[in-house]
PDB file of N, CA and C in Angstrom:
ATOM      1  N   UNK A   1      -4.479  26.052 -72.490  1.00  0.00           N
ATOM      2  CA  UNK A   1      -4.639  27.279 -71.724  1.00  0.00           C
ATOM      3  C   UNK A   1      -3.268  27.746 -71.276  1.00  0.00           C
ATOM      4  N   UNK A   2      -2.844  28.863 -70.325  1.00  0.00           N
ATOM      5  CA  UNK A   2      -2.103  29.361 -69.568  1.00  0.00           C
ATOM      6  C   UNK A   2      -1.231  28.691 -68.777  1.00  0.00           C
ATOM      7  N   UNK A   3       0.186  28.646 -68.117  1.00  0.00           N
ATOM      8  CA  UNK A   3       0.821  28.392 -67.661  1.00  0.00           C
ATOM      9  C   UNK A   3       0.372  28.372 -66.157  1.00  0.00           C
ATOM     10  N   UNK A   4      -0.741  29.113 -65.906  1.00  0.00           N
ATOM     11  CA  UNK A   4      -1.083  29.530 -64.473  1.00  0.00           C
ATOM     12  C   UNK A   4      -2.401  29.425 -64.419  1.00  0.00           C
ATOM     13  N   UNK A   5      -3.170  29.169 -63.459  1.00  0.00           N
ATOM     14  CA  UNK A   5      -4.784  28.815 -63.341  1.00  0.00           C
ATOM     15  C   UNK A   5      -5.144  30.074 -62.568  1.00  0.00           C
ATOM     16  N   UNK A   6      -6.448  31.008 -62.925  1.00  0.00           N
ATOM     17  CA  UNK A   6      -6.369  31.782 -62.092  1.00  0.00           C
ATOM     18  C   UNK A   6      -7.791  31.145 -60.984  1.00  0.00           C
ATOM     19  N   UNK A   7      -7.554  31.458 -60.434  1.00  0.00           N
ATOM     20  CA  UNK A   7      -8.788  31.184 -59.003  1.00  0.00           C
ATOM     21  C   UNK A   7      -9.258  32.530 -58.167  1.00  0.00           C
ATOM     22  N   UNK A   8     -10.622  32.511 -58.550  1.00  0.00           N
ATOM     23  CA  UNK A   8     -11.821  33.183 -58.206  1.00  0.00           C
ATOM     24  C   UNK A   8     -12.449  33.096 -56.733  1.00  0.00           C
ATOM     25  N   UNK A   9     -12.102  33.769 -56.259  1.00  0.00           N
ATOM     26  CA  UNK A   9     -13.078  33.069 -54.906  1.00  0.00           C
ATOM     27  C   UNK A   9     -14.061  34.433 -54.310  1.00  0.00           C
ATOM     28  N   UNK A  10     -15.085  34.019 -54.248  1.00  0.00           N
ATOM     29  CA  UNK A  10     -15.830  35.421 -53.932  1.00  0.00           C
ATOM     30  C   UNK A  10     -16.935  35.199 -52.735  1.00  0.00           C
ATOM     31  N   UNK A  11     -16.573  36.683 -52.539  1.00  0.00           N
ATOM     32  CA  UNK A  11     -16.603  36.867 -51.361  1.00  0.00           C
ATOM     33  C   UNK A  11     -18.080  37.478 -50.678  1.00  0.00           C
ATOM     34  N   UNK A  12     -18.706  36.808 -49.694  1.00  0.00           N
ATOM     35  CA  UNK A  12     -20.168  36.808 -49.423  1.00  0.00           C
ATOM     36  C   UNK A  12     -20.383  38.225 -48.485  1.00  0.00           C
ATOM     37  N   UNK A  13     -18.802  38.716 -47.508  1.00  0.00           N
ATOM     38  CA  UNK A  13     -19.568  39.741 -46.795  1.00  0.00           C
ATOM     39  C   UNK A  13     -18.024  40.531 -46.875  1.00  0.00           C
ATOM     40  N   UNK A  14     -18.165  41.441 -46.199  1.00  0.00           N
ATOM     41  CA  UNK A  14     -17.656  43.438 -46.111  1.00  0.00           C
ATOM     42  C   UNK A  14     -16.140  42.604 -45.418  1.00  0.00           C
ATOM     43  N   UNK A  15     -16.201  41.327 -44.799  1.00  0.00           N
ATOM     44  CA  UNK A  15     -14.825  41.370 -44.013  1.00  0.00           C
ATOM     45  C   UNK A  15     -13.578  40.798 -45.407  1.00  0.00           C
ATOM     46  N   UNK A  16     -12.319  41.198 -44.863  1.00  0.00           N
ATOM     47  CA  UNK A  16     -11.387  41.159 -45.571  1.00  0.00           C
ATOM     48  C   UNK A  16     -10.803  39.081 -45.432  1.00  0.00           C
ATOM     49  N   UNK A  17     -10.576  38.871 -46.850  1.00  0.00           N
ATOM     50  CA  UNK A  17     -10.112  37.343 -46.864  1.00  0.00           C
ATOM     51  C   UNK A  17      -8.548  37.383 -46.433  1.00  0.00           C
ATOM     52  N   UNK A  18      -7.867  36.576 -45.320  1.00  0.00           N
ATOM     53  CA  UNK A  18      -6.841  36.648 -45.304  1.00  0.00           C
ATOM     54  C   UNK A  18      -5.898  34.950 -45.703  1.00  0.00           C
ATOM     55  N   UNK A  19      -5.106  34.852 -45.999  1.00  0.00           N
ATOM     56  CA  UNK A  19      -4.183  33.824 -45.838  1.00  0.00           C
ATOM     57  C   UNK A  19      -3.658  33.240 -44.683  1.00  0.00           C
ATOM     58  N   UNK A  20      -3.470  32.150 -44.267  1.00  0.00           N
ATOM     59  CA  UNK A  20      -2.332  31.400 -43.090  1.00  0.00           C
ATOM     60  C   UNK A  20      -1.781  32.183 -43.193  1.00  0.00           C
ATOM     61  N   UNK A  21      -0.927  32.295 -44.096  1.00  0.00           N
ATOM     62  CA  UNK A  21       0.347  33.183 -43.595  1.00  0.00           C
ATOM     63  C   UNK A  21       0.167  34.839 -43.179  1.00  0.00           C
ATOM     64  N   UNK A  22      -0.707  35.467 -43.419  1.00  0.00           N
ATOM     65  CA  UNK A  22      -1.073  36.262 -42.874  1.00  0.00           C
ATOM     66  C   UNK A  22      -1.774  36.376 -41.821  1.00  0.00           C
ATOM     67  N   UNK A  23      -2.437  35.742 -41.289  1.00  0.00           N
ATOM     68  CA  UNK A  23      -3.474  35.398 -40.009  1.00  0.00           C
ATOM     69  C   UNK A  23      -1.895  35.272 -39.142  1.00  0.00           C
ATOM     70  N   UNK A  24      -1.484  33.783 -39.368  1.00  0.00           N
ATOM     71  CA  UNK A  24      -0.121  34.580 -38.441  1.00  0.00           C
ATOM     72  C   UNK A  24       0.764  35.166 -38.635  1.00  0.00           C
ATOM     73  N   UNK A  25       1.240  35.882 -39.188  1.00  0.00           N
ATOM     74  CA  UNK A  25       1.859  37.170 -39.309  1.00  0.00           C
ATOM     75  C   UNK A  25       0.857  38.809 -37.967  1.00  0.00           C
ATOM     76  N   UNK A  26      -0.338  38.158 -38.282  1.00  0.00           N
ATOM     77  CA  UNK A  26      -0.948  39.301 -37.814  1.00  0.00           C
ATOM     78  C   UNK A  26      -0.938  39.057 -36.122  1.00  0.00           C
ATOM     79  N   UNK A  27      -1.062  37.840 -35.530  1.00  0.00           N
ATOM     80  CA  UNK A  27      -1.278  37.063 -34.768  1.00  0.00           C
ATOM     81  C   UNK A  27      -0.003  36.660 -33.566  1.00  0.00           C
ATOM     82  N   UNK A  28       1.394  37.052 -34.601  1.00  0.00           N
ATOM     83  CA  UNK A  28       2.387  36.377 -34.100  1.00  0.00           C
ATOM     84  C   UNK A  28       2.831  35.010 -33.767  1.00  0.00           C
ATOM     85  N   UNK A  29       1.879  33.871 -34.814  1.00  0.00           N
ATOM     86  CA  UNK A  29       1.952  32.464 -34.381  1.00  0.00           C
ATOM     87  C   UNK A  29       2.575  31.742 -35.319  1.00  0.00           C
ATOM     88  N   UNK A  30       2.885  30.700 -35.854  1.00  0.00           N
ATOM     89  CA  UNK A  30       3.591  30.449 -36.488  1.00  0.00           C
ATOM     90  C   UNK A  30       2.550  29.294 -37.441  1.00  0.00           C
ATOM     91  N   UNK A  31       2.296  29.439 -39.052  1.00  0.00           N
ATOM     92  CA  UNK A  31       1.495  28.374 -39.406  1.00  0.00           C
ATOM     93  C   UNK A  31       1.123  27.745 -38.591  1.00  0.00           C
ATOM     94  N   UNK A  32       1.932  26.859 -38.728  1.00  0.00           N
ATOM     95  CA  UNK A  32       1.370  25.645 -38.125  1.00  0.00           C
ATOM     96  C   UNK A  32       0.658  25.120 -37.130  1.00  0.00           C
ATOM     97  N   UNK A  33       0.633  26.361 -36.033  1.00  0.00           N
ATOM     98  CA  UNK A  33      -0.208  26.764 -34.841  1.00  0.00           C
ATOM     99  C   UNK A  33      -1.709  26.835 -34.976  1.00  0.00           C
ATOM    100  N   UNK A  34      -1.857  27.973 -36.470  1.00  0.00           N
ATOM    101  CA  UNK A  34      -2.965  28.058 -37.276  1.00  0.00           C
ATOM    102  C   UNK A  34      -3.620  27.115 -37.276  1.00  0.00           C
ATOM    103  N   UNK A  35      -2.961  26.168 -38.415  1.00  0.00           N
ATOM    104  CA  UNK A  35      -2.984  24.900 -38.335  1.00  0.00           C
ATOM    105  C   UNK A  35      -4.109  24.180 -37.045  1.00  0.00           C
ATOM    106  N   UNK A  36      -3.276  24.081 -36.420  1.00  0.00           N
ATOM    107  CA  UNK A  36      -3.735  23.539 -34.908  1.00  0.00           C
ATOM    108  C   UNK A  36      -5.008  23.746 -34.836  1.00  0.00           C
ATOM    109  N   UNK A  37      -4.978  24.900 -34.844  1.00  0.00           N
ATOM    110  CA  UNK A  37      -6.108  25.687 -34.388  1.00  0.00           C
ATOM    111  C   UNK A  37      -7.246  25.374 -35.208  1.00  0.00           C
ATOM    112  N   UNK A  38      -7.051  25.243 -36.643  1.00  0.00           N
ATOM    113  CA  UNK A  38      -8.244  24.839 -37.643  1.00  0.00           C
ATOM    114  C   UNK A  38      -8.446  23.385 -37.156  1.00  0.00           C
ATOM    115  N   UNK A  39      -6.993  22.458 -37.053  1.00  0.00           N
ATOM    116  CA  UNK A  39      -7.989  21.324 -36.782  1.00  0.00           C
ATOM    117  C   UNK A  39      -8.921  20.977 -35.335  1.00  0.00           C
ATOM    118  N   UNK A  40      -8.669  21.694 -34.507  1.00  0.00           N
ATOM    119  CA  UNK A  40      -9.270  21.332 -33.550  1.00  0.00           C
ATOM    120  C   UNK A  40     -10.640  22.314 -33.117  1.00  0.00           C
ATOM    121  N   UNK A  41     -10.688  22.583 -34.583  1.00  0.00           N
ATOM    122  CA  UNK A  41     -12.317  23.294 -34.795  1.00  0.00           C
ATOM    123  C   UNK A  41     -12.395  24.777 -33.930  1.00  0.00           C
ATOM    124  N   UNK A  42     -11.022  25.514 -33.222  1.00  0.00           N
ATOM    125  CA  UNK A  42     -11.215  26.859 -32.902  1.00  0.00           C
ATOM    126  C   UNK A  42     -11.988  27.932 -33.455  1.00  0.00           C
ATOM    127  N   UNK A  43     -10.951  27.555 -35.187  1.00  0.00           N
ATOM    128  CA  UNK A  43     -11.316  28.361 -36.106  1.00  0.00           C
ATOM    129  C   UNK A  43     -11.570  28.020 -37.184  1.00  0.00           C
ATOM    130  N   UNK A  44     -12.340  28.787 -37.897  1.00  0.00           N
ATOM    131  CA  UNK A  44     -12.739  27.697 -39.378  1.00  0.00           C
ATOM    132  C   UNK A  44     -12.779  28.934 -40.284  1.00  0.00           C
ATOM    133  N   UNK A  45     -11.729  28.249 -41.356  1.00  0.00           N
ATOM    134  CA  UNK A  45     -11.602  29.099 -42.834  1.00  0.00           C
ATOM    135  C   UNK A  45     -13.149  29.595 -43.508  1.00  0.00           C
ATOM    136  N   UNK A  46     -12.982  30.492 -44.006  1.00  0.00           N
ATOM    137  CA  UNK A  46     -14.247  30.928 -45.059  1.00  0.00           C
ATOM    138  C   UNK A  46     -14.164  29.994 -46.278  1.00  0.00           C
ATOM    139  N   UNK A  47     -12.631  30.052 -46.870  1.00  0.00           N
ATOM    140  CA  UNK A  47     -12.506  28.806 -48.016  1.00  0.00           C
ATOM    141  C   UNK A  47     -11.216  28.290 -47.068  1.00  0.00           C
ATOM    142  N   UNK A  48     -11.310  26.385 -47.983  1.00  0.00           N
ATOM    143  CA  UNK A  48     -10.218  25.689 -47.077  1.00  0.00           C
ATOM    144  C   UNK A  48      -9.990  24.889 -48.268  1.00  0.00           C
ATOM    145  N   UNK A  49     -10.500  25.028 -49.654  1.00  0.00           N
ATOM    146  CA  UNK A  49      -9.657  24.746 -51.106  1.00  0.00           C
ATOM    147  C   UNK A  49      -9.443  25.842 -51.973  1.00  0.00           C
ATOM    148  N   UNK A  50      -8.242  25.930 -52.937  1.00  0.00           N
ATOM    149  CA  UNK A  50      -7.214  25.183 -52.756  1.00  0.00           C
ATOM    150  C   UNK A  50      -6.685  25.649 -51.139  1.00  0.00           C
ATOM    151  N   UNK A  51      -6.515  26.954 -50.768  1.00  0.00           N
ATOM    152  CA  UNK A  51      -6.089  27.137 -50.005  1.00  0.00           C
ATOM    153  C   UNK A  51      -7.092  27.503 -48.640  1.00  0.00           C
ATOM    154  N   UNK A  52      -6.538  27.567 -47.565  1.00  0.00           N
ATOM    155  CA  UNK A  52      -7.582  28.567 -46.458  1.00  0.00           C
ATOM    156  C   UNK A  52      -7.559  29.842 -46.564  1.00  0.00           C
ATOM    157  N   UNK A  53      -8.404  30.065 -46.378  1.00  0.00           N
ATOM    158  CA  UNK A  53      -8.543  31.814 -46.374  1.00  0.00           C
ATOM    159  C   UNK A  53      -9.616  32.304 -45.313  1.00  0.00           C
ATOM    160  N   UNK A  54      -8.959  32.861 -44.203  1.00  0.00           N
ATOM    161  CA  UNK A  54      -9.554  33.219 -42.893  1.00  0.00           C
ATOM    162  C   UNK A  54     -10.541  34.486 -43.508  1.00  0.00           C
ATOM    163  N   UNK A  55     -11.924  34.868 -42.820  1.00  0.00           N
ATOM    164  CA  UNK A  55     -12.091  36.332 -42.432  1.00  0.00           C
ATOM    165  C   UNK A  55     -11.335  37.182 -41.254  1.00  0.00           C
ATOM    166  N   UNK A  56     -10.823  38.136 -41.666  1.00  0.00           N
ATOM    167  CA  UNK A  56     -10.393  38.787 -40.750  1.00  0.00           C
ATOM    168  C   UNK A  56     -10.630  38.544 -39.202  1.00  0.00           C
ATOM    169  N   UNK A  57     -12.045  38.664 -39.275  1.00  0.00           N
ATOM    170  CA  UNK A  57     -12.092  38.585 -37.202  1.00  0.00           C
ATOM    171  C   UNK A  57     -11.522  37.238 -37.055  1.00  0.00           C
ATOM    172  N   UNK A  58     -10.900  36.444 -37.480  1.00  0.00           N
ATOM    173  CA  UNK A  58     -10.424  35.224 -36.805  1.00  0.00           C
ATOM    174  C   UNK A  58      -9.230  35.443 -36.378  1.00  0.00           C
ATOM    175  N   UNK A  59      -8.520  36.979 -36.517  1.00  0.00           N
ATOM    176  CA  UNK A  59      -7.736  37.258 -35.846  1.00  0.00           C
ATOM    177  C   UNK A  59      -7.759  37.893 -34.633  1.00  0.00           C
ATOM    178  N   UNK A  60      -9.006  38.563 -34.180  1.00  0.00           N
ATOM    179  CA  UNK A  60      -9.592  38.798 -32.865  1.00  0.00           C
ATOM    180  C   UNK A  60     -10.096  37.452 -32.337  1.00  0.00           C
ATOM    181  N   UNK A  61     -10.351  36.697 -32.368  1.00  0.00           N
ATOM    182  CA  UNK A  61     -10.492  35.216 -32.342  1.00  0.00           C
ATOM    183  C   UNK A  61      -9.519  34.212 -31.431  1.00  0.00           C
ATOM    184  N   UNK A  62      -8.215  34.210 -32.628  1.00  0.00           N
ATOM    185  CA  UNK A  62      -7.041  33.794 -32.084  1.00  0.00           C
ATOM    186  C   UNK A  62      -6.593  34.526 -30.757  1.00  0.00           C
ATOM    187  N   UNK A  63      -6.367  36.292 -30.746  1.00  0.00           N
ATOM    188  CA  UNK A  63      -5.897  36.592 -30.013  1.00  0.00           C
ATOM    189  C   UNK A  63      -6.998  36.318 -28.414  1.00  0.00           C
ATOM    190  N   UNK A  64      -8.111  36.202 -28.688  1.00  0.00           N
ATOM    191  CA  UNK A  64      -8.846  35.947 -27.210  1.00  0.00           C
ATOM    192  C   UNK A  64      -8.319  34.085 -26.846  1.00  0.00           C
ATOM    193  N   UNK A  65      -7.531  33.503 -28.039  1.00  0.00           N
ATOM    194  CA  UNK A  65      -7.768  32.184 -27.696  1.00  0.00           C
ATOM    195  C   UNK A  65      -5.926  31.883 -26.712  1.00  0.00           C
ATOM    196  N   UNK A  66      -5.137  32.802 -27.461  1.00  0.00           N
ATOM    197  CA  UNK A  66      -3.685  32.789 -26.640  1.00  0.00           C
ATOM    198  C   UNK A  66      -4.100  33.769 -25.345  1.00  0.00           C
ATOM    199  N   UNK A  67      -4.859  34.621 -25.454  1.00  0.00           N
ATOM    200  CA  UNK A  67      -4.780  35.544 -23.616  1.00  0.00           C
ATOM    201  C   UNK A  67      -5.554  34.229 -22.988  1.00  0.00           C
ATOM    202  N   UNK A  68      -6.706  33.356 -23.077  1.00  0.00           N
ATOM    203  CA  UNK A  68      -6.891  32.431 -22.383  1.00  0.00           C
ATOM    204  C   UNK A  68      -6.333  31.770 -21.609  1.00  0.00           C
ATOM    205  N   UNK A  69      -5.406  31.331 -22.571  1.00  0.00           N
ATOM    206  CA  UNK A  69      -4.546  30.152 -22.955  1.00  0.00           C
ATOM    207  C   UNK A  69      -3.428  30.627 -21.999  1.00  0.00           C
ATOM    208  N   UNK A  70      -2.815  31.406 -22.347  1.00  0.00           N
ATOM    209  CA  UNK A  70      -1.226  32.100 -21.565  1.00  0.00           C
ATOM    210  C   UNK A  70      -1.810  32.956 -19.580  1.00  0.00           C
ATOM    211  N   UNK A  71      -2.914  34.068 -19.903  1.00  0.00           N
ATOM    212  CA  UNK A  71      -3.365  34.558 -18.921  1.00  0.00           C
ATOM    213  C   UNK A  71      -3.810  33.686 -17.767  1.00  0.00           C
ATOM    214  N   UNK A  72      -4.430  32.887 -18.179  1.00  0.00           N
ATOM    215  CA  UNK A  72      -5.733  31.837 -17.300  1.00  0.00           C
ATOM    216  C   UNK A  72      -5.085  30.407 -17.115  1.00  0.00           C
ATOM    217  N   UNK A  73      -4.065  30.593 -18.059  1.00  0.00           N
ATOM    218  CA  UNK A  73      -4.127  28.818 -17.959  1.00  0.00           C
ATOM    219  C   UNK A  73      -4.978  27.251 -18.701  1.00  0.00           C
ATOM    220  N   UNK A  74      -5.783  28.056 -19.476  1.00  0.00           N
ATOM    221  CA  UNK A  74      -6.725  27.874 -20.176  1.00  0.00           C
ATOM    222  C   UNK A  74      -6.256  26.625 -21.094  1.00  0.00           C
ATOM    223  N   UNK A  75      -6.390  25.032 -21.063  1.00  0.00           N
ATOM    224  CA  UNK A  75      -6.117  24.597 -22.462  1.00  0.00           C
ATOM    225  C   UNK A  75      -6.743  24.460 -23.742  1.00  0.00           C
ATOM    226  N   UNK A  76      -6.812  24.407 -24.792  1.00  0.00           N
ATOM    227  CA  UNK A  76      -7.478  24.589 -26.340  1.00  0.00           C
ATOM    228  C   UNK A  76      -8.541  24.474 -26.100  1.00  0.00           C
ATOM    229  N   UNK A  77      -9.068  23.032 -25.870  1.00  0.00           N
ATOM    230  CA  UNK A  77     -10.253  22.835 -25.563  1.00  0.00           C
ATOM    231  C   UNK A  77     -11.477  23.495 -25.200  1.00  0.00           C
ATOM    232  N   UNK A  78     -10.761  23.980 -23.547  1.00  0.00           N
ATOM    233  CA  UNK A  78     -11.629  24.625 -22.799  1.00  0.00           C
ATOM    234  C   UNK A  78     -11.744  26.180 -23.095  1.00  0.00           C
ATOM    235  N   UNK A  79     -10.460  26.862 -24.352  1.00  0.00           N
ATOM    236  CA  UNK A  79     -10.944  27.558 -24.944  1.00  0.00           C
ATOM    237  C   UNK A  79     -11.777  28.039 -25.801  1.00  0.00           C
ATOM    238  N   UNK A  80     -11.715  26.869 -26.351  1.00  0.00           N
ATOM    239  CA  UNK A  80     -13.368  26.277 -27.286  1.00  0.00           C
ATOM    240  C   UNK A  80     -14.334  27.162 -26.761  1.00  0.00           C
ATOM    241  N   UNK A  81     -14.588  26.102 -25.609  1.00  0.00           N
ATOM    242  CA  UNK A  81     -15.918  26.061 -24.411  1.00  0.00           C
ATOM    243  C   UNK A  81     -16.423  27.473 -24.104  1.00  0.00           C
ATOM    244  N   UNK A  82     -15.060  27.807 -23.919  1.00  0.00           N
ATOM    245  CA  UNK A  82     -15.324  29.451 -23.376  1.00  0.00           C
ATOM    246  C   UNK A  82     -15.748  30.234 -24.480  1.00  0.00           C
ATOM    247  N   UNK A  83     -15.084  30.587 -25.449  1.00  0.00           N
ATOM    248  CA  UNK A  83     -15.737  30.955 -26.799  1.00  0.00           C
ATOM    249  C   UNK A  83     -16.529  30.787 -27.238  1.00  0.00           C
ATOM    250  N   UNK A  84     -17.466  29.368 -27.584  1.00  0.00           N
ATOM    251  CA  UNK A  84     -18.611  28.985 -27.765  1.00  0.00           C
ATOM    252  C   UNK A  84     -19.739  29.623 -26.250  1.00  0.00           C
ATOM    253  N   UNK A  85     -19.589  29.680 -25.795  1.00  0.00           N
ATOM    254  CA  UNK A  85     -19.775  30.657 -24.414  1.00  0.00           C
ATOM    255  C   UNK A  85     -20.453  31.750 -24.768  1.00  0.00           C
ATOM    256  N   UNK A  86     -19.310  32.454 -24.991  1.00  0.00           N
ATOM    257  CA  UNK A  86     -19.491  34.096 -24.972  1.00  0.00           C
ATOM    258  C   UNK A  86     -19.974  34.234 -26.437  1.00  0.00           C
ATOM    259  N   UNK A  87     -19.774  33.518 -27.177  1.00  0.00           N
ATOM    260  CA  UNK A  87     -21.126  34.361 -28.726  1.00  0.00           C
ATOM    261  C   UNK A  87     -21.947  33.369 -28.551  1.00  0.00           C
ATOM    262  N   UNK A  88     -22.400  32.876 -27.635  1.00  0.00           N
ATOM    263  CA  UNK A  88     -23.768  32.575 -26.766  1.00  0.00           C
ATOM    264  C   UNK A  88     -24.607  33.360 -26.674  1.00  0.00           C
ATOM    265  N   UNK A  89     -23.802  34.093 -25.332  1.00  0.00           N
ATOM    266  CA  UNK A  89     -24.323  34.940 -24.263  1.00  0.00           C
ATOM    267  C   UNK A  89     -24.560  36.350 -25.501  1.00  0.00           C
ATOM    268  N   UNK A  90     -23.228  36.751 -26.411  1.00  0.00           N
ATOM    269  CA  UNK A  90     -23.336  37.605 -27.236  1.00  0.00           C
ATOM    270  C   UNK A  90     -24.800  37.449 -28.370  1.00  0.00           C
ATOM    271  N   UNK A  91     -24.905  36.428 -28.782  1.00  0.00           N
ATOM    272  CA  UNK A  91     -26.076  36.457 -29.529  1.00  0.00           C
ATOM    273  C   UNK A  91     -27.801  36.769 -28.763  1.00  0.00           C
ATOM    274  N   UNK A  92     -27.393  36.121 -27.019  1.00  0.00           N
ATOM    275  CA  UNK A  92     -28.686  36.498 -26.351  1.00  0.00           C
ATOM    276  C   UNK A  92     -29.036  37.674 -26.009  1.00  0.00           C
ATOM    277  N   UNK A  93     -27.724  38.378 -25.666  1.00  0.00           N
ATOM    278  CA  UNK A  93     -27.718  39.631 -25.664  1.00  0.00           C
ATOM    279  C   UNK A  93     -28.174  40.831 -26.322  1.00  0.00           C
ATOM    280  N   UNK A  94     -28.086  40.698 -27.590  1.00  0.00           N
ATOM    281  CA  UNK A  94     -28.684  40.958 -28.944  1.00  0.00           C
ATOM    282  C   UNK A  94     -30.504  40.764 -29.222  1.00  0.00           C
ATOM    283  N   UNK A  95     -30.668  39.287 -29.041  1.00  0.00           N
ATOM    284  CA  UNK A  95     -31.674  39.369 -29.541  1.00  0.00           C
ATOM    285  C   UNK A  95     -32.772  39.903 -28.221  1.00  0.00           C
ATOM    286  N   UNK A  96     -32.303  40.083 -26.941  1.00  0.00           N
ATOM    287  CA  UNK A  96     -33.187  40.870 -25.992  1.00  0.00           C
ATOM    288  C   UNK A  96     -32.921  42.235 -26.307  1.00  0.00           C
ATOM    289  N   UNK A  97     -31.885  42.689 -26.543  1.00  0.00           N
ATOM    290  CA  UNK A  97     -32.024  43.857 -26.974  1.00  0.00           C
ATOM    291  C   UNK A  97     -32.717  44.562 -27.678  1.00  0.00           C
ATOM    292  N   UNK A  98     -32.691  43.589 -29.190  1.00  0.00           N
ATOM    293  CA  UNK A  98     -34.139  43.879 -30.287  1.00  0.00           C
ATOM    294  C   UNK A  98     -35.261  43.149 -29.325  1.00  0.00           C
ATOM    295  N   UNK A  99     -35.669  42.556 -28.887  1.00  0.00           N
ATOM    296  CA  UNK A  99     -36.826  42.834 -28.093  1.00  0.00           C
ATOM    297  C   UNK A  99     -37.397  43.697 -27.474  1.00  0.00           C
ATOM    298  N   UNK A 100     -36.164  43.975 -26.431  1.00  0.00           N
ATOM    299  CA  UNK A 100     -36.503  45.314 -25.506  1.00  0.00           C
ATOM    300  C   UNK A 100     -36.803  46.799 -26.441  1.00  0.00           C
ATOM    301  N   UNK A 101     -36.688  46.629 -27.786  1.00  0.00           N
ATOM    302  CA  UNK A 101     -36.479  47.921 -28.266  1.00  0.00           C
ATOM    303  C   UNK A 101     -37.727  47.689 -28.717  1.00  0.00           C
ATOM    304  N   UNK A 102     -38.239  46.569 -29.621  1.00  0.00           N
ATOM    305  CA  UNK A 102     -39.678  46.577 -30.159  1.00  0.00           C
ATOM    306  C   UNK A 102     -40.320  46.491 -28.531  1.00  0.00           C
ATOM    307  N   UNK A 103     -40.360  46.189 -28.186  1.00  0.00           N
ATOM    308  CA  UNK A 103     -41.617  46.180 -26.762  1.00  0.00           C
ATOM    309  C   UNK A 103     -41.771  47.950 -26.131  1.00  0.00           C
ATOM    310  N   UNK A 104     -40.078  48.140 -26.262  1.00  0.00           N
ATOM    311  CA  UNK A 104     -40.923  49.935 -25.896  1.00  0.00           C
ATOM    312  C   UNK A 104     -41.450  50.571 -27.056  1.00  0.00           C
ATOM    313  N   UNK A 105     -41.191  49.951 -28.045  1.00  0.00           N
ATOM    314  CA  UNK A 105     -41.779  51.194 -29.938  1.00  0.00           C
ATOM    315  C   UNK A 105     -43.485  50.345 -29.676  1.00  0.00           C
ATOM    316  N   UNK A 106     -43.802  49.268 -29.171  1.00  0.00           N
ATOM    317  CA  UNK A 106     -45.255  48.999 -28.948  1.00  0.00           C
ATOM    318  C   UNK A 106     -45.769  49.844 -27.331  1.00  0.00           C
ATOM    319  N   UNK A 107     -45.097  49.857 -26.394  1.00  0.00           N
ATOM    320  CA  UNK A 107     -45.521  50.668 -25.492  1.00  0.00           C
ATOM    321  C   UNK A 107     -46.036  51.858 -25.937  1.00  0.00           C
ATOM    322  N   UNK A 108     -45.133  52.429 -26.529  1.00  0.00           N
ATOM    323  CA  UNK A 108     -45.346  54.125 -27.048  1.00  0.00           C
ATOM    324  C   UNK A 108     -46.353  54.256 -27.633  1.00  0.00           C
ATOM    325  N   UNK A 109     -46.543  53.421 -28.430  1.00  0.00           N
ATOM    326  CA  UNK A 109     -47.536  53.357 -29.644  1.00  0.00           C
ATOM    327  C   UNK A 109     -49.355  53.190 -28.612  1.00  0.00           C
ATOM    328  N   UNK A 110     -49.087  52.043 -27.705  1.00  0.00           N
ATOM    329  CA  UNK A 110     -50.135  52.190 -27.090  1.00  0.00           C
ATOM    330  C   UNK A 110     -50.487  53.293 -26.079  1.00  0.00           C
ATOM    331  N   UNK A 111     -49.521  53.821 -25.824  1.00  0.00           N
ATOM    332  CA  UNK A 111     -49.453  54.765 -25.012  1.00  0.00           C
ATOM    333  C   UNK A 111     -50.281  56.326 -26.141  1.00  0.00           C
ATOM    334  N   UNK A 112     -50.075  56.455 -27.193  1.00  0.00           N
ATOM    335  CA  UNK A 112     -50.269  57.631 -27.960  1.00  0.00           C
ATOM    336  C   UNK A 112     -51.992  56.907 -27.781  1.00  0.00           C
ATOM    337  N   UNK A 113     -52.574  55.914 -28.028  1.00  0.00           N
ATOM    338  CA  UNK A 113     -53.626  55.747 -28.204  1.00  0.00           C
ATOM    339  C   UNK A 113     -55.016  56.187 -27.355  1.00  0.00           C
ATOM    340  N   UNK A 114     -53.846  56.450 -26.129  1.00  0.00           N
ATOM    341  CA  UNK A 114     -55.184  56.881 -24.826  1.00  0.00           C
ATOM    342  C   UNK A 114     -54.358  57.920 -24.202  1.00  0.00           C
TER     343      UNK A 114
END
């Protein structure tokens, strides 16, 4: 074959695949920070052979994990905590929402009936 292997990696949703080196570039951190950050389960690649390749929001991600971190005082960890937190609260949020919306489209509905 070829001097060069090409590699395919495809892609399951609408967000953009980025590289380490682009995640920090975008981020202002330096690899290896990245790094850090993947191993201590902050953030987790979409692919992590051969290379990592972030989705985009893991750069809204990072940046809530340094304002923690620098603003608050916050260490990694307990940035975790906090993050795992809030797309908690974000996912409960959501699914009362689609509740609250089907419970008034059944109100109405009973309501037209009488």
């Amino acid at each position: 074959m070829g001097k060069y292997d090409l590699i395919i990696y495809e892609q399951k949703s609408s967000n953009t695949l980025l590289t380490i080196y682009e995640v920090s570039h975008f981020v202002g951190l330096h690899p290896d920070m990245i790094r850090r950050l993947f191993m201590l389960g902050l953030i987790d690649p979409r692919v992590e052979e051969p290379d990592m390749l972030f989705e985009d929001s893991v750069v809204t991600r990072i940046d809530k994990i340094m304002r923690l971190k620098s603003d608050l005082g916050i260490n990694l960890a307990g940035c975790g905590l906090i993050l795992d937190l809030l797309d908690r609260i974000d996912r409960i949020e959501r699914r009362l929402l689609y509740y609250e919306l089907k419970y008034d489209d059944l109100e109405k509905g009973f309501a037209r009936k009488f």
